[in-house]
C-alpha atoms as a PDB file:
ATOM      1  CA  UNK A   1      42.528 -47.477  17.590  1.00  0.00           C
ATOM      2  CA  UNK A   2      41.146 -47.429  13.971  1.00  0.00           C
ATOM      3  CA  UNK A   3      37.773 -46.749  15.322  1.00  0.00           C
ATOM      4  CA  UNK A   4      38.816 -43.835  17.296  1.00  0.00           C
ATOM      5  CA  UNK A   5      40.260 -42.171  14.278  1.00  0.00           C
ATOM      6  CA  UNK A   6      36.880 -42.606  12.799  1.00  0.00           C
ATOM      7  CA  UNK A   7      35.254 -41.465  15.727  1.00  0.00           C
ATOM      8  CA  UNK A   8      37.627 -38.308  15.720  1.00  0.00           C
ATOM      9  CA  UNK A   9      37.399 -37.650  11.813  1.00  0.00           C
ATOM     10  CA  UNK A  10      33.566 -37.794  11.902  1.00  0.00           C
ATOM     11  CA  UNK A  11      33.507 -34.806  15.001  1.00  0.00           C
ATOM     12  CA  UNK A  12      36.292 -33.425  12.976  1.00  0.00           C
ATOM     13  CA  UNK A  13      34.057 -33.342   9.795  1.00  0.00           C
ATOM     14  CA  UNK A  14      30.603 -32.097  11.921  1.00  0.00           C
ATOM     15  CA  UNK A  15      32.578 -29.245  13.698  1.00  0.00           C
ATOM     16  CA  UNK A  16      33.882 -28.101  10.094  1.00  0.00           C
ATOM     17  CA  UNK A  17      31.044 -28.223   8.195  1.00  0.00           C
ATOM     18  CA  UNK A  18      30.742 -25.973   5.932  1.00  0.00           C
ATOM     19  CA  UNK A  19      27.773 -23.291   6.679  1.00  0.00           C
ATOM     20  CA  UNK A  20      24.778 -22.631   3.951  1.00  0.00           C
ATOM     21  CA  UNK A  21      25.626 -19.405   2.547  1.00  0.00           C
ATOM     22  CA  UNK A  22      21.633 -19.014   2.818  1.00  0.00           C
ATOM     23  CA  UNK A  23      21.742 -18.569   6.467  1.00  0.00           C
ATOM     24  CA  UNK A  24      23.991 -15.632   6.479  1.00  0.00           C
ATOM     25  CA  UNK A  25      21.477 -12.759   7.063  1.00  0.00           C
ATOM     26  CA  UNK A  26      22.112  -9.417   5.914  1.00  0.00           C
ATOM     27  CA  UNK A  27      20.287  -6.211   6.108  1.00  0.00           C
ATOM     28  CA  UNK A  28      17.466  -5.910   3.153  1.00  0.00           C
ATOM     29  CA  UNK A  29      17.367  -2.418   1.448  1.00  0.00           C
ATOM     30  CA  UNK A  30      14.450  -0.158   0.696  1.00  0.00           C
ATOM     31  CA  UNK A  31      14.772  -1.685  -2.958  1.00  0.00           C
ATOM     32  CA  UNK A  32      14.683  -5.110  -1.776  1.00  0.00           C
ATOM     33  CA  UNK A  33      11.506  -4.354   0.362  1.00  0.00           C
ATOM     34  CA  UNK A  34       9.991  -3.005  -2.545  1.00  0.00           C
ATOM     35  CA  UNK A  35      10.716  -6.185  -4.270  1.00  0.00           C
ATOM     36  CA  UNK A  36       9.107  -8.126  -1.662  1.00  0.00           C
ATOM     37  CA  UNK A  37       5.815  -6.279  -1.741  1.00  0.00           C
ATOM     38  CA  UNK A  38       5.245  -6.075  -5.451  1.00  0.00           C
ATOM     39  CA  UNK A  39       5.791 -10.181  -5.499  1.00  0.00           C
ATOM     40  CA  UNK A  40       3.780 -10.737  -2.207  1.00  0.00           C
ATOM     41  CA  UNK A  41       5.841 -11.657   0.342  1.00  0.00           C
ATOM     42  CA  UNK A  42       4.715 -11.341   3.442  1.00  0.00           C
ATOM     43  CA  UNK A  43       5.836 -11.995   7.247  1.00  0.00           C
ATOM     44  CA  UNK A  44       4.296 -11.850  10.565  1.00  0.00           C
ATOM     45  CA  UNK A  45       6.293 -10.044  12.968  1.00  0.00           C
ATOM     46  CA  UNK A  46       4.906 -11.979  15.605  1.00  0.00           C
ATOM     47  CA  UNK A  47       6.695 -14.689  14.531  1.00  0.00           C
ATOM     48  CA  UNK A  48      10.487 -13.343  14.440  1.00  0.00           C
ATOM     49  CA  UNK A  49      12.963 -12.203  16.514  1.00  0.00           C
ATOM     50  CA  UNK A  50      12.529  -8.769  17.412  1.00  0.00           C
ATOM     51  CA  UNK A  51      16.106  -6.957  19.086  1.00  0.00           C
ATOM     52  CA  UNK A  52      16.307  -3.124  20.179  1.00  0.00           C
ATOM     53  CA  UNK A  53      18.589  -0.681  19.383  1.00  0.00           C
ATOM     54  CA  UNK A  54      20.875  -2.267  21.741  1.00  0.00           C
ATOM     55  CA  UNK A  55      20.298  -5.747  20.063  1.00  0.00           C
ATOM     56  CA  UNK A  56      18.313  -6.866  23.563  1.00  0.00           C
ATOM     57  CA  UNK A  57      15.272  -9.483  22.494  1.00  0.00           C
ATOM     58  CA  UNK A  58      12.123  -7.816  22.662  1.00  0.00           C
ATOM     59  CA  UNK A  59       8.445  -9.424  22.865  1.00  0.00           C
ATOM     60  CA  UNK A  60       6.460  -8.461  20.227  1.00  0.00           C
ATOM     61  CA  UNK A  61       3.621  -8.260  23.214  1.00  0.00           C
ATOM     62  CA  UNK A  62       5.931  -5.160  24.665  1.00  0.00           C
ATOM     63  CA  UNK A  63       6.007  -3.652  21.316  1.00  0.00           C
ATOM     64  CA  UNK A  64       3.262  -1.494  20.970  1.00  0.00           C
ATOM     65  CA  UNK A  65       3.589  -0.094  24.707  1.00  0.00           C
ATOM     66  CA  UNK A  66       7.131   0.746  24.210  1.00  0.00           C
ATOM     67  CA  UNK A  67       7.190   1.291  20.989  1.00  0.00           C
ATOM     68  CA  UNK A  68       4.580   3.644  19.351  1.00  0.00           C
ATOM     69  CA  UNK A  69       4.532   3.028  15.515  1.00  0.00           C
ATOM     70  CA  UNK A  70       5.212   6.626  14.721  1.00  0.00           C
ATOM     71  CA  UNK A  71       8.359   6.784  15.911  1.00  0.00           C
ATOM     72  CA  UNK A  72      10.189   3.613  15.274  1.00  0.00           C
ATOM     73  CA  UNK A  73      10.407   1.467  12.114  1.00  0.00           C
ATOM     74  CA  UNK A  74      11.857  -2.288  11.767  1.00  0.00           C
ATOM     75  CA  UNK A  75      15.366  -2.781   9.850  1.00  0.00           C
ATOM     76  CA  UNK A  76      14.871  -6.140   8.349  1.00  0.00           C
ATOM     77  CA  UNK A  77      17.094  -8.834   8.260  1.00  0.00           C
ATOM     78  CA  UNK A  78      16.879 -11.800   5.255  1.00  0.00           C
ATOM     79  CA  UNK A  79      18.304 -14.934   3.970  1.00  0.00           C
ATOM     80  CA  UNK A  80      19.754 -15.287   0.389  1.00  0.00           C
ATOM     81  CA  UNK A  81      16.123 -15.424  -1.059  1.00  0.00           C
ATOM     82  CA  UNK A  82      15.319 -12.049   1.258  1.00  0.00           C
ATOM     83  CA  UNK A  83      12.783 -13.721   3.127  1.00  0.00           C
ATOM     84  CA  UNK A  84      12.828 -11.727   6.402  1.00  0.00           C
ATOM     85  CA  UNK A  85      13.916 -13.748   9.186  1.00  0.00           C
ATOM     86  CA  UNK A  86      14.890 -11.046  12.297  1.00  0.00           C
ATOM     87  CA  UNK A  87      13.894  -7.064  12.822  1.00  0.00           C
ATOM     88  CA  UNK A  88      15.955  -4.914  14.757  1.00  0.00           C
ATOM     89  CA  UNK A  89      13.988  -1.686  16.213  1.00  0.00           C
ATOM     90  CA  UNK A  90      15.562   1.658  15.027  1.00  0.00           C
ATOM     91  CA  UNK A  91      13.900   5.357  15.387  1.00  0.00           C
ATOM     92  CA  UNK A  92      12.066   6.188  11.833  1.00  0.00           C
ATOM     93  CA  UNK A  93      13.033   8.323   9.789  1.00  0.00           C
ATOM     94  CA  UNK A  94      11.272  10.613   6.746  1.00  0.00           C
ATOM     95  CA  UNK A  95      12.638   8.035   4.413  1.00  0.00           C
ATOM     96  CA  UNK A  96      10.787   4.958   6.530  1.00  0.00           C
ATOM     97  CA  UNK A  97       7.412   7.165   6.370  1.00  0.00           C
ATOM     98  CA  UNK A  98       7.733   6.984   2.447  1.00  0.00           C
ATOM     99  CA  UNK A  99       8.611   3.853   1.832  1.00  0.00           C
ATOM    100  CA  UNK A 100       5.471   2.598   4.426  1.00  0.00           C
ATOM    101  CA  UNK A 101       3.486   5.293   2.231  1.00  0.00           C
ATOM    102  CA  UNK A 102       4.816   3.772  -0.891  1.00  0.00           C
ATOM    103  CA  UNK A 103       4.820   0.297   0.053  1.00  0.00           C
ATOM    104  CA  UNK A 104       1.310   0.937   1.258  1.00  0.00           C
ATOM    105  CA  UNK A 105       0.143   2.540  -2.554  1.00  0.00           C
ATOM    106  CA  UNK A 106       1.510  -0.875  -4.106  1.00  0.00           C
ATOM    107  CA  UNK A 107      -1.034  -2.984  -2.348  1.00  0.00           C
ATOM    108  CA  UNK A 108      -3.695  -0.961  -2.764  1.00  0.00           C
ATOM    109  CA  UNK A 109      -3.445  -0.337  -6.446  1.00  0.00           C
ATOM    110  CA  UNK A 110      -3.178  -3.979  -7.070  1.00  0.00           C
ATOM    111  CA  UNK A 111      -6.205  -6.571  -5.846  1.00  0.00           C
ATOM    112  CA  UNK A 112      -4.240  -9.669  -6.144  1.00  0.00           C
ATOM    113  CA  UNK A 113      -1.380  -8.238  -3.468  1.00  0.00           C
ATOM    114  CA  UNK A 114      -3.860  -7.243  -1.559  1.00  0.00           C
ATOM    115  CA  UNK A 115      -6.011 -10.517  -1.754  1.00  0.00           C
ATOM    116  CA  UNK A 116      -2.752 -12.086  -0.612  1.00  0.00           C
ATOM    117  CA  UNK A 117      -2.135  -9.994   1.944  1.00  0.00           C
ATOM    118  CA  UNK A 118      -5.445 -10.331   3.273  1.00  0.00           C
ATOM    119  CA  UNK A 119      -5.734 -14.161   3.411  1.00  0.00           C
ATOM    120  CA  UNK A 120      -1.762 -14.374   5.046  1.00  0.00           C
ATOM    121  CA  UNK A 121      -2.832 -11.804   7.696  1.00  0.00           C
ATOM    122  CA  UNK A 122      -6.293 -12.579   8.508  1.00  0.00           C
ATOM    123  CA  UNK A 123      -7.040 -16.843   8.857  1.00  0.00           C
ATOM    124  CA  UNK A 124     -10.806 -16.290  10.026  1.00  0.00           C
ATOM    125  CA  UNK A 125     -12.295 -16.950   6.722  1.00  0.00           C
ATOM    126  CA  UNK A 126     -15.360 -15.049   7.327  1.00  0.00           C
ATOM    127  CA  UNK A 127     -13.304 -12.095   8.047  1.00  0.00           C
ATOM    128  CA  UNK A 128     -11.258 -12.581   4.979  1.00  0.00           C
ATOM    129  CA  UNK A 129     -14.922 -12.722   3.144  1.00  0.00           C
ATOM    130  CA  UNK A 130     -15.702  -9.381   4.165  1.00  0.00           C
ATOM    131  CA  UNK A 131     -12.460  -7.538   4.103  1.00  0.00           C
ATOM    132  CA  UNK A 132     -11.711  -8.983   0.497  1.00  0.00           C
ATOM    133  CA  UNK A 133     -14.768  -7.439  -0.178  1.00  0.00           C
ATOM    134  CA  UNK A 134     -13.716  -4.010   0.772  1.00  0.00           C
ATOM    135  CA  UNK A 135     -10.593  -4.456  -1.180  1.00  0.00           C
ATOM    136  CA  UNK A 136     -12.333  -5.223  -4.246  1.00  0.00           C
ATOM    137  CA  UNK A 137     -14.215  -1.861  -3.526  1.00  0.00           C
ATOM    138  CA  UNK A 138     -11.463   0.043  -3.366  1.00  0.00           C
ATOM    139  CA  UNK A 139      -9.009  -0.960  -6.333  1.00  0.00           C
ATOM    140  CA  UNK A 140     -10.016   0.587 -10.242  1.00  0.00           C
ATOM    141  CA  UNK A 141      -8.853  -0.923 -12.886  1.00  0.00           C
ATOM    142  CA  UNK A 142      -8.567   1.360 -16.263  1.00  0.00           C
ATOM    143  CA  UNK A 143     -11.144   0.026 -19.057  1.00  0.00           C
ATOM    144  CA  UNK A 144      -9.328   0.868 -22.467  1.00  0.00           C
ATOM    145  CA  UNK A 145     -12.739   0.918 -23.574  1.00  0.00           C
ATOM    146  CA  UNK A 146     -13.736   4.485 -22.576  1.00  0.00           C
ATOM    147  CA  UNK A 147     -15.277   6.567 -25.418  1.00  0.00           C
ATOM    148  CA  UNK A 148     -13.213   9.378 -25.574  1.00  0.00           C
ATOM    149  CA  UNK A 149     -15.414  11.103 -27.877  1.00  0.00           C
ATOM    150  CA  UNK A 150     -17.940  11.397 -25.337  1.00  0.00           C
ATOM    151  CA  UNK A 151     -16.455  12.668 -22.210  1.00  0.00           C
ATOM    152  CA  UNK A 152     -18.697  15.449 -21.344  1.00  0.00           C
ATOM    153  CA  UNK A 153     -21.784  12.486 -21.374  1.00  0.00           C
ATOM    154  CA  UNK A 154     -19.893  10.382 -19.612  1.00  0.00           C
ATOM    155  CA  UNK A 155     -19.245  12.589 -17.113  1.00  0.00           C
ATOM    156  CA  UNK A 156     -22.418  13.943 -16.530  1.00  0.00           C
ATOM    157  CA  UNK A 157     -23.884  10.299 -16.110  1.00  0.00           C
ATOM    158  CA  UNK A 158     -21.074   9.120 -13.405  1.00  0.00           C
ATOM    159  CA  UNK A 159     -21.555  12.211 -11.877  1.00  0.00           C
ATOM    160  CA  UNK A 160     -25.486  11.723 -11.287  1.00  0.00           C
ATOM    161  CA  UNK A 161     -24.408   8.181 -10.545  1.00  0.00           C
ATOM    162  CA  UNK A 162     -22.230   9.246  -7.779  1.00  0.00           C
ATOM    163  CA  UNK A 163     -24.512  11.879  -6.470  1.00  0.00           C
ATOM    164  CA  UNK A 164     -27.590   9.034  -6.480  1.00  0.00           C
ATOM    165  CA  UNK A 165     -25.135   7.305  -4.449  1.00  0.00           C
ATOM    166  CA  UNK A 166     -24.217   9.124  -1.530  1.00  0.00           C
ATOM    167  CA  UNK A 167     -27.316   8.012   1.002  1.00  0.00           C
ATOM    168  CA  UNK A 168     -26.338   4.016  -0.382  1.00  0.00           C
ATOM    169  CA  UNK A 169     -22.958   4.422  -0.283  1.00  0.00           C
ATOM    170  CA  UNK A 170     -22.955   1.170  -2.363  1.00  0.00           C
ATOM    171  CA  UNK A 171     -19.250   1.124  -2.594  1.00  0.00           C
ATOM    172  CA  UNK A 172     -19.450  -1.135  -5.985  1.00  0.00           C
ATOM    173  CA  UNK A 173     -21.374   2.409  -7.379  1.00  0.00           C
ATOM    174  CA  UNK A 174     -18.403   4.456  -6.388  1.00  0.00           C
ATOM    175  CA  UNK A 175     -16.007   2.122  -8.302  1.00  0.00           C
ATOM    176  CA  UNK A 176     -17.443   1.562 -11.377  1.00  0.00           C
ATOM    177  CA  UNK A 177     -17.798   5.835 -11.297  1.00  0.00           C
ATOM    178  CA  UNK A 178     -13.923   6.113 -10.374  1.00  0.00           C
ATOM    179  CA  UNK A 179     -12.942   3.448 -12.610  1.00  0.00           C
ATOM    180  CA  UNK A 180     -14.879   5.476 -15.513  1.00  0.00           C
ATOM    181  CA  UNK A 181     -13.316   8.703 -14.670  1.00  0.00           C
ATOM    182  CA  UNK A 182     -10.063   6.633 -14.381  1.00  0.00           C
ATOM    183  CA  UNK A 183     -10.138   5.592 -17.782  1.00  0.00           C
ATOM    184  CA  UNK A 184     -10.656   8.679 -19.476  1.00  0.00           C
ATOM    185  CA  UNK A 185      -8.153  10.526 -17.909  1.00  0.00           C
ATOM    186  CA  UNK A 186      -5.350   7.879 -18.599  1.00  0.00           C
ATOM    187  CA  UNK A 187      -6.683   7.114 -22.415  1.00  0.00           C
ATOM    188  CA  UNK A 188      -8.386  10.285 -23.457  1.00  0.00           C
ATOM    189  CA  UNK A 189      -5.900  12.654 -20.733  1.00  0.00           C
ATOM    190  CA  UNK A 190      -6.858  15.185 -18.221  1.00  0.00           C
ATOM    191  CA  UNK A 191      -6.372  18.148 -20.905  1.00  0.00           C
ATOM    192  CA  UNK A 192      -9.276  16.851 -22.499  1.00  0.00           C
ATOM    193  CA  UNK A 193     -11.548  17.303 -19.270  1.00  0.00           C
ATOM    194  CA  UNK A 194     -10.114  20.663 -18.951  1.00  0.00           C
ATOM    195  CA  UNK A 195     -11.364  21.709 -22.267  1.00  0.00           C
ATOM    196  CA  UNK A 196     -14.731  21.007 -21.507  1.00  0.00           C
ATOM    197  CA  UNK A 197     -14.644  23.402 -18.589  1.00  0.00           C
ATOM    198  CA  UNK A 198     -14.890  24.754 -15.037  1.00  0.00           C
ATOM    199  CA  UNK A 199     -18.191  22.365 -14.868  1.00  0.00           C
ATOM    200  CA  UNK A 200     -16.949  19.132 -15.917  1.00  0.00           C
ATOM    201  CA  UNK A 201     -13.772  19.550 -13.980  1.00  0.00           C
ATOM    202  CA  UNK A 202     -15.896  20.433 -10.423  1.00  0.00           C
ATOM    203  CA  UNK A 203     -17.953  16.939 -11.617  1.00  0.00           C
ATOM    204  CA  UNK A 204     -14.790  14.955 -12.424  1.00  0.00           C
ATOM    205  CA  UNK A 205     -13.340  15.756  -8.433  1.00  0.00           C
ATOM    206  CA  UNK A 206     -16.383  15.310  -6.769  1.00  0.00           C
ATOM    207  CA  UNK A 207     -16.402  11.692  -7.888  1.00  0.00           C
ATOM    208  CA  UNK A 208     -12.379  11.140  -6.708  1.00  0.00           C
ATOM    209  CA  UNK A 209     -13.254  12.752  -3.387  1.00  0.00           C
ATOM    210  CA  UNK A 210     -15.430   9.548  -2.794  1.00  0.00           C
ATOM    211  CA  UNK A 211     -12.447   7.562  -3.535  1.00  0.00           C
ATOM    212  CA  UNK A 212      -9.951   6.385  -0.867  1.00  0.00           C
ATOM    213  CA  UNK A 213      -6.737   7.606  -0.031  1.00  0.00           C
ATOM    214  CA  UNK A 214      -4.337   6.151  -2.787  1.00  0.00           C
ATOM    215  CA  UNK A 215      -6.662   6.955  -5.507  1.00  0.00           C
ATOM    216  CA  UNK A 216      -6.812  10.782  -4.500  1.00  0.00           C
ATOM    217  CA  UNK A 217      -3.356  10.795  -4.225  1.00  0.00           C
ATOM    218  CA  UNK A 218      -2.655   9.356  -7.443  1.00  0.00           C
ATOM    219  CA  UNK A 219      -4.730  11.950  -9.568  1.00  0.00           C
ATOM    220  CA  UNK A 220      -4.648  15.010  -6.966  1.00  0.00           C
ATOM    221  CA  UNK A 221      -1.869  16.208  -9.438  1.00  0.00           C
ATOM    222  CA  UNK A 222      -4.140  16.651 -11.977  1.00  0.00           C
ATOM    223  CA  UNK A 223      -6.840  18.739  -9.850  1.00  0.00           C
ATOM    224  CA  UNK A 224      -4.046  20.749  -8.281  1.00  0.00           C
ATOM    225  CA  UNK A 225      -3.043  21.644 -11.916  1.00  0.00           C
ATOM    226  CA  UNK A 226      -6.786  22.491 -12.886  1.00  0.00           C
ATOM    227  CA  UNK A 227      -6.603  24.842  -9.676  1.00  0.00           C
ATOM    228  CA  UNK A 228      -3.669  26.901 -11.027  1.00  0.00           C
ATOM    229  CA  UNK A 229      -5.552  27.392 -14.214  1.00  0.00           C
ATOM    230  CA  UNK A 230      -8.731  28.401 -12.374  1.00  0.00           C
ATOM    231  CA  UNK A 231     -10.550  25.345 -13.413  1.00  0.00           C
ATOM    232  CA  UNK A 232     -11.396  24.055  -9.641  1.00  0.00           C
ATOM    233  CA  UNK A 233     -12.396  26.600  -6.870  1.00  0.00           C
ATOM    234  CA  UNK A 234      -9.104  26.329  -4.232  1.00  0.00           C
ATOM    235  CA  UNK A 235     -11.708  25.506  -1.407  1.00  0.00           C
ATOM    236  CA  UNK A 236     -12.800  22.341  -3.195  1.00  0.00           C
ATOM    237  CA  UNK A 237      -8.977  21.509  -3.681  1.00  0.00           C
ATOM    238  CA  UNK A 238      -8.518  22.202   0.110  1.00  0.00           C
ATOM    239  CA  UNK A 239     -11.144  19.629   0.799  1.00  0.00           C
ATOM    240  CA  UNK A 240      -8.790  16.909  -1.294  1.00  0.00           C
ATOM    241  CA  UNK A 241      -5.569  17.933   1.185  1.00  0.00           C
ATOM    242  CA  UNK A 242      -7.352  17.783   4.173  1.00  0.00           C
ATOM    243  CA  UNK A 243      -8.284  14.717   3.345  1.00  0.00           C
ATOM    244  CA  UNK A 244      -5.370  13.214   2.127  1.00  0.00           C
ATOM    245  CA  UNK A 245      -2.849  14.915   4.946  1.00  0.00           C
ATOM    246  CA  UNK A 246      -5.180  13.319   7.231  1.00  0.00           C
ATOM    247  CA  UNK A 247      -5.030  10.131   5.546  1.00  0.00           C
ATOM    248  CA  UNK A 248      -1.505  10.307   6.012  1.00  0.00           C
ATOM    249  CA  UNK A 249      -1.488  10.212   9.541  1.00  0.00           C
ATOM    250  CA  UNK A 250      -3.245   7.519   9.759  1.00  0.00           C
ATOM    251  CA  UNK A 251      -0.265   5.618   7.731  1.00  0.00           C
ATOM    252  CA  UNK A 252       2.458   6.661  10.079  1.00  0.00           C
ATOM    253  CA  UNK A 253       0.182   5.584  13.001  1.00  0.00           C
ATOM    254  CA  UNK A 254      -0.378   2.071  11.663  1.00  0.00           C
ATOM    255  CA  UNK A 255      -3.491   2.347  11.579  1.00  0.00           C
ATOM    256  CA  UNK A 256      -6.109   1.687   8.020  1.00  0.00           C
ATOM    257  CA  UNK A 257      -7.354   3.810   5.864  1.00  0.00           C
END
C-alpha cells in the first residue's frame, strides 16, 4: 500500500509539473525583430514549423510554389529569449516590405552582421570565402581622417579613381572611393560639396552611383537636395531612382542585390 501512494504521488507530481515559462511562445514584434538583427540572430526557416493562415503545417519544400515571397511574410513566434521557434504564413503588408527593407539596410551597413550571416547561412566554406568577399566590398566605413580642407582635391582624385575603374571594376577601388566621399560628407557635410559647385557635385554622384543599393539610398537625400538647388542635372538624379526603385524590387522578391 505505501508503495502505491508513492507510485501515485510521483505520477501525481510528473502530471503537475510546473511548465518553463521559456516555452510559452508569443508573437515577436517588429521591434523585437529589429533587435534580433542588429545582435545577429539568425534562424533557418527550414528548420521550424511553418503553419498557414489556417494554422495547417506547411513544408517549407511547398513554400516557394505556393507561396511567392511578394505576397506573404512570416509572423514569428519566440521563446522568452525571442529566439524564433515557429512562423505562421500571413499576406504582407506595406509595413512587412519596410521592415525586410530596413532589416535588410542593418546588415549591409555593418560587416560583422553580415559576416555572421554569411557563415550561419552558407556552410560551404569556399562559398563563404567568396561571398565574404563581396561583403567586404560593399560595406564603407567613415575615416574621421578626411581633410576637410581639401575637398575639391579629393574629389577630383576619387573621381579619376573611379572613372580609371570602370573597365576593372575592382570592387576594392570603388570602396575606398565611396568610403572617401563617405567621410567628407559626414565630417566636413554635404553643404560643403555644394559650395564648390555644379562640378564637384556631378563628380561626388557619379562615384555613389557605383555603389550598391543601401549606400545610394542612404545619401540619395543629399543629391535629391542638390537637384532642387540646381546643383545635379534631374536626368542624372533619375538615373539614382531607377536604380534604387529597381533595387527595391528585388527586396520584396527575395531575391539579392
Amino acid at each position: 500500500m505505501k508503495y502505491l501512494i508513492i507510485g501515485l504521488y510521483l505520477v501525481w507530481s510528473f502530471n503537475c509539473k510546473i511548465k518553463d515559462p521559456c516555452d510559452n511562445l508569443v508573437e515577436l514584434t517588429n521591434d523585437d525583430k529589429i533587435e534580433n538583427a542588429l545582435k545577429g540572430s539568425y534562424y533557418n526557416y527550414k528548420e521550424l514549423p511553418i503553419f498557414d493562415t489556417q494554422n495547417k503545417p506547411v513544408n517549407f519544400n511547398e513554400i516557394s510554389a505556393k507561396y511567392p515571397r511578394d505576397s506573404f511574410a512570416f509572423t514569428e513566434f519566440g521563446d522568452c529569449n525571442k529566439i524564433v521557434k515557429k512562423l505562421l504564413i500571413k499576406k504582407i503588408e506595406q509595413s512587412d516590405i519596410d521592415l525586410r527593407i530596413y532589416l535588410d539596410s542593418i546588415n549591409s551597413s555593418n560587416l560583422e552582421l553580415q559576416i555572421k550571416r554569411i557563415k550561419f547561412l552558407e556552410k560551404d566554406t569556399t562559398l563563404q570565402k567568396q561571398m565574404i568577399e563581396i561583403a567586404s566590398c560593399n560595406t564603407i566605413v567613415i575615416s574621421p581622417n578626411v581633410d576637410c580642407l581639401d575637398i575639391e582635391n579629393l574629389i577630383d582624385k576619387y573621381h579619376e579613381i573611379d572613372q580609371n575603374n570602370r573597365i576593372a571594376l575592382n570592387c576594392h577601388i570603388d570602396k575606398e572611393c565611396l568610403t572617401q566621399m563617405g567621410s567628407i560628407i559626414e565630417i566636413c557635410g554635404f553643404e560643403h560639396i555644394e559650395k564648390l559647385g555644379k562640378a564637384s557635385v556631378a563628380k561626388c554622384f557619379i562615384i555613389f552611383q557605383h555603389a550598391n543599393y543601401n549606400i545610394r539610398k542612404k545619401y540619395f537625400n543629399y543629391f535629391e537636395s542638390a537637384c532642387q538647388k540646381q546643383l545635379l542635372d534631374r536626368a542624372e538624379l533619375a538615373l539614382m531612382i531607377d536604380r534604387n526603385l529597381e533595387n527595391e524590387i528585388y527586396l520584396m522578391d527575395g531575391r539579392s542585390l
